[in-house]
C-alpha atoms as a PDB file:
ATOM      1  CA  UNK A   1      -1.107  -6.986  -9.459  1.00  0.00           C
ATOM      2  CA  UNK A   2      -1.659  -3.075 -10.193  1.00  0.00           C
ATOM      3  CA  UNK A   3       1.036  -2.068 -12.590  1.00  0.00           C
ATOM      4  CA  UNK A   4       1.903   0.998 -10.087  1.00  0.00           C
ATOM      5  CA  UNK A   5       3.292  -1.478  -7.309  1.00  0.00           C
ATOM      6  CA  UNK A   6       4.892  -4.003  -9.623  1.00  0.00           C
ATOM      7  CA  UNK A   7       8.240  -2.754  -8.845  1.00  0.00           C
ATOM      8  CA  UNK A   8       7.705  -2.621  -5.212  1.00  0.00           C
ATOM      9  CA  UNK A   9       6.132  -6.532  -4.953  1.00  0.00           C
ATOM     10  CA  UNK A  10       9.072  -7.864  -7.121  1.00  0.00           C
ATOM     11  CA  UNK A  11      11.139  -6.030  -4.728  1.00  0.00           C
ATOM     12  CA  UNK A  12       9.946  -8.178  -1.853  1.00  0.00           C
ATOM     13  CA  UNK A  13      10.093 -11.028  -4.337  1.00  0.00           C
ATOM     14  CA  UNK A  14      13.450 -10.696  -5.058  1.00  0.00           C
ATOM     15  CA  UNK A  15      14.636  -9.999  -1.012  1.00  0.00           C
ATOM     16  CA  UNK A  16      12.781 -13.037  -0.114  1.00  0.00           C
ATOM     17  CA  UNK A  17      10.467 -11.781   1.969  1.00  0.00           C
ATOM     18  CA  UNK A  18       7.434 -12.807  -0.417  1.00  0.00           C
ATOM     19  CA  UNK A  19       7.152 -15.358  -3.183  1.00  0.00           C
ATOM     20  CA  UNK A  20       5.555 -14.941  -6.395  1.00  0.00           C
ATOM     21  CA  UNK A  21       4.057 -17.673  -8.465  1.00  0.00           C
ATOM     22  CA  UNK A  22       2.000 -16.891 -12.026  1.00  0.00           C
ATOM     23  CA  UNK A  23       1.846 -13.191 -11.259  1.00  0.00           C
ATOM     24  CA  UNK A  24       0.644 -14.010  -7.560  1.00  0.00           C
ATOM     25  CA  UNK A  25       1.892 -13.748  -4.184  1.00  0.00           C
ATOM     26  CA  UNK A  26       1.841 -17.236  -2.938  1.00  0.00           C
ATOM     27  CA  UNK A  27       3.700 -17.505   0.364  1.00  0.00           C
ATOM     28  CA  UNK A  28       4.556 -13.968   2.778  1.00  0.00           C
ATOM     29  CA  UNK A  29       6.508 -15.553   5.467  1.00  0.00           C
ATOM     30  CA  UNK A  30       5.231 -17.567   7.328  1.00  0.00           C
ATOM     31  CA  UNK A  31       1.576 -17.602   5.586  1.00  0.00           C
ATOM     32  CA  UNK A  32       1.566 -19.698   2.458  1.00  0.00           C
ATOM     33  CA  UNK A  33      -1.667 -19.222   0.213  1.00  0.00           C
ATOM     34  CA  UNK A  34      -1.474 -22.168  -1.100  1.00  0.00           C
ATOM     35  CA  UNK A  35      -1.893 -25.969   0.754  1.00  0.00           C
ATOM     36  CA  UNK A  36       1.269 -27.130   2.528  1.00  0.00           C
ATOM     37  CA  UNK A  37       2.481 -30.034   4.596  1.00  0.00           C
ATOM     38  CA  UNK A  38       2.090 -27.481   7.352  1.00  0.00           C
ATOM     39  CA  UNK A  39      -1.644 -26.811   8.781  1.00  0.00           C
ATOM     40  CA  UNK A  40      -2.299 -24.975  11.691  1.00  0.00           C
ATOM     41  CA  UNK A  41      -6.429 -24.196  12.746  1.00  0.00           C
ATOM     42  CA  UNK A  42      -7.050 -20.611  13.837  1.00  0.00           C
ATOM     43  CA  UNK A  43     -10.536 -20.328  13.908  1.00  0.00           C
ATOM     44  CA  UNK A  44     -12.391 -20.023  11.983  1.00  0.00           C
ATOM     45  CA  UNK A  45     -10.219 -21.997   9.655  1.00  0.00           C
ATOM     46  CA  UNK A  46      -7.178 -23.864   8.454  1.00  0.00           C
ATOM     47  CA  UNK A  47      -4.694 -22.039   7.188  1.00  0.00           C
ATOM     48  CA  UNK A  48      -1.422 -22.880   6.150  1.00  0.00           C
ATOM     49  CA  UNK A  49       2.589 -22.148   7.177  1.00  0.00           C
ATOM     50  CA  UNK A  50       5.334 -22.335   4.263  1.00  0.00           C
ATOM     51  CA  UNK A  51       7.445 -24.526   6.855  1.00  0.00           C
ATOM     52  CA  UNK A  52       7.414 -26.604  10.283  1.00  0.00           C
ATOM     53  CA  UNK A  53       9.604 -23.499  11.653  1.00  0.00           C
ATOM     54  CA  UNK A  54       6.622 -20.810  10.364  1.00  0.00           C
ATOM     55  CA  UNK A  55       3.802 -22.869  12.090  1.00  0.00           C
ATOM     56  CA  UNK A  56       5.900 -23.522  15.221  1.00  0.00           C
ATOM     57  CA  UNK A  57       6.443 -19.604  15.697  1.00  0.00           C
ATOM     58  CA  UNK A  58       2.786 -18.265  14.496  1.00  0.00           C
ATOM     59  CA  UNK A  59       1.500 -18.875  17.570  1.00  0.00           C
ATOM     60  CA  UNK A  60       3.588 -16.256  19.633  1.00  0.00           C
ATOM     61  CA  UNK A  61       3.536 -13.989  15.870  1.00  0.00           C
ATOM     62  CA  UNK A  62      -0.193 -13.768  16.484  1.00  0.00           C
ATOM     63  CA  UNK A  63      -0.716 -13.774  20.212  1.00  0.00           C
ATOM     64  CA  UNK A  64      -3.642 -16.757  19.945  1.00  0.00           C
ATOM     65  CA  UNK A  65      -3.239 -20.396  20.504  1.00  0.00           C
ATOM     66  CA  UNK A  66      -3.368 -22.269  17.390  1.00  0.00           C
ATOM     67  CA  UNK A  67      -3.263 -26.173  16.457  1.00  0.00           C
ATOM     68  CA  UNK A  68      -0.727 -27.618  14.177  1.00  0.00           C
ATOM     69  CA  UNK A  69      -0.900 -30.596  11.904  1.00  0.00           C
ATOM     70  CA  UNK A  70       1.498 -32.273   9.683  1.00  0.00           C
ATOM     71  CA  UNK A  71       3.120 -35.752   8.935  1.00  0.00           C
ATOM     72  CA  UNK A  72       6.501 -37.189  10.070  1.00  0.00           C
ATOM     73  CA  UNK A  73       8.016 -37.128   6.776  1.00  0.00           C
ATOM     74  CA  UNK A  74      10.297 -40.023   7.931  1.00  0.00           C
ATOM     75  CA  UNK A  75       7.596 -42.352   8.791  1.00  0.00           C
ATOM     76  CA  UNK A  76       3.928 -40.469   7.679  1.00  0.00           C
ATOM     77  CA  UNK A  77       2.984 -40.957  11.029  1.00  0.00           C
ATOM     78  CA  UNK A  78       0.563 -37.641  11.542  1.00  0.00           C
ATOM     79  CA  UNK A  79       1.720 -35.200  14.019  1.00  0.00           C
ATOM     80  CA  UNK A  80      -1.484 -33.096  16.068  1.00  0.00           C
ATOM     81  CA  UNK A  81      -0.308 -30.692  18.242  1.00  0.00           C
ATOM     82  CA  UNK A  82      -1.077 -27.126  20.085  1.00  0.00           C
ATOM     83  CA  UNK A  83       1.223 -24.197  20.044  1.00  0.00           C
ATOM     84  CA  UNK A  84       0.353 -21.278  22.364  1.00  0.00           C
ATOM     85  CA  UNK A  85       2.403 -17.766  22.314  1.00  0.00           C
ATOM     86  CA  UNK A  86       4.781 -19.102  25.087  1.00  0.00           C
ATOM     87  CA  UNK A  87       5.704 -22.511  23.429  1.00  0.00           C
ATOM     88  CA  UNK A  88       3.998 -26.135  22.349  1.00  0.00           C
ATOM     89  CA  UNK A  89       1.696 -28.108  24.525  1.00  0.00           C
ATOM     90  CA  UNK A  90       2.931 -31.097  26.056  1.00  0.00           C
ATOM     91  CA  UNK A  91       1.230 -33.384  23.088  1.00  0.00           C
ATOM     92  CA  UNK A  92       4.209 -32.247  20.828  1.00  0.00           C
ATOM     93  CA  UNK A  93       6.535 -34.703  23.319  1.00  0.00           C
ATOM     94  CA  UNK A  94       8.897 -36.359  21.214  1.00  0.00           C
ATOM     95  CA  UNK A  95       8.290 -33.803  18.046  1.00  0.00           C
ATOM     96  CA  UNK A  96      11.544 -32.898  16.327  1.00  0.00           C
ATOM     97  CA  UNK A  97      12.199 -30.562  13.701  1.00  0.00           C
ATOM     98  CA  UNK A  98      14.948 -30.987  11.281  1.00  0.00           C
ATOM     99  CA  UNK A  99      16.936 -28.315   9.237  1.00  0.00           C
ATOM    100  CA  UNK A 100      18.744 -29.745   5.812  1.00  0.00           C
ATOM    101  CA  UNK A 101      21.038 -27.166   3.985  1.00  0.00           C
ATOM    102  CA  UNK A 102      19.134 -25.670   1.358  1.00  0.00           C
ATOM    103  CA  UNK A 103      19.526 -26.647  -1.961  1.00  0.00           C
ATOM    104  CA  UNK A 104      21.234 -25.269  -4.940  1.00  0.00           C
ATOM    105  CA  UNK A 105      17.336 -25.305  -6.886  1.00  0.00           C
ATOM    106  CA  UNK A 106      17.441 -21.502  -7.177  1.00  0.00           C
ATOM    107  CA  UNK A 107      14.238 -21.900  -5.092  1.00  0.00           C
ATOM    108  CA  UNK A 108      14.349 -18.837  -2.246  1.00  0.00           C
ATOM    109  CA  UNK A 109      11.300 -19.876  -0.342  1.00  0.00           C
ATOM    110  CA  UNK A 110      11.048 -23.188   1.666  1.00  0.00           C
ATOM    111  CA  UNK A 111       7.289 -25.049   1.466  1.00  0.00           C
ATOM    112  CA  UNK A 112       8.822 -28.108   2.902  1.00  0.00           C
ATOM    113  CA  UNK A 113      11.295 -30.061   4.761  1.00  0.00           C
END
């Protein structure tokens, strides 16, 4: 990072609205830099959400259709699914999400769930 927008990253960093990791922005809701349980294919590539909520709204964030992977994390079964701008396809049938009550980790930013 350029020392003349330090202030103004850790800013972000501090009103959760980025994370930063080593010195490096690592997740900017809902884009994670970094691998996560969370794939979604936009072509020309994977890319990644921070959580199941981020990939489940990118679709209508970006106006495209985009395919989502993960795993049950109950079972590992492997969830494929699409997501247009106007909802999920009828393959996500039967997908749930689940929100837990964050934890007291001092972790802001969610890369699971």
């Amino acid at each position: 990072m350029r020392p003349d927008g330090h202030d103004a990253i850790m800013a972000l960093d501090t009103d959760d609205l980025i994370r930063v990791r080593a010195g490096q922005v690592d997740m900017a809701y809902p884009f994670s830099a970094a691998p996560t349980p969370f794939a979604y294919a936009s072509p020309p590539r994977r890319r990644y959400a921070c959580c199941a909520t981020d990939a489940l709204g990118i679709a209508a964030m970006i106006g495209e259709p985009i395919d989502i992977t993960s795993a049950c994390h109950h079972c590992g079964e492997s969830l494929h699914f699409a997501a247009t701008p106007d909802g999920v396809g009828s393959n996500a049938e039967g997908v749930m999400v689940w929100f837990g009550k964050r934890g007291d980790d001092g972790c802001k930013a969610f890369d699971s769930l």
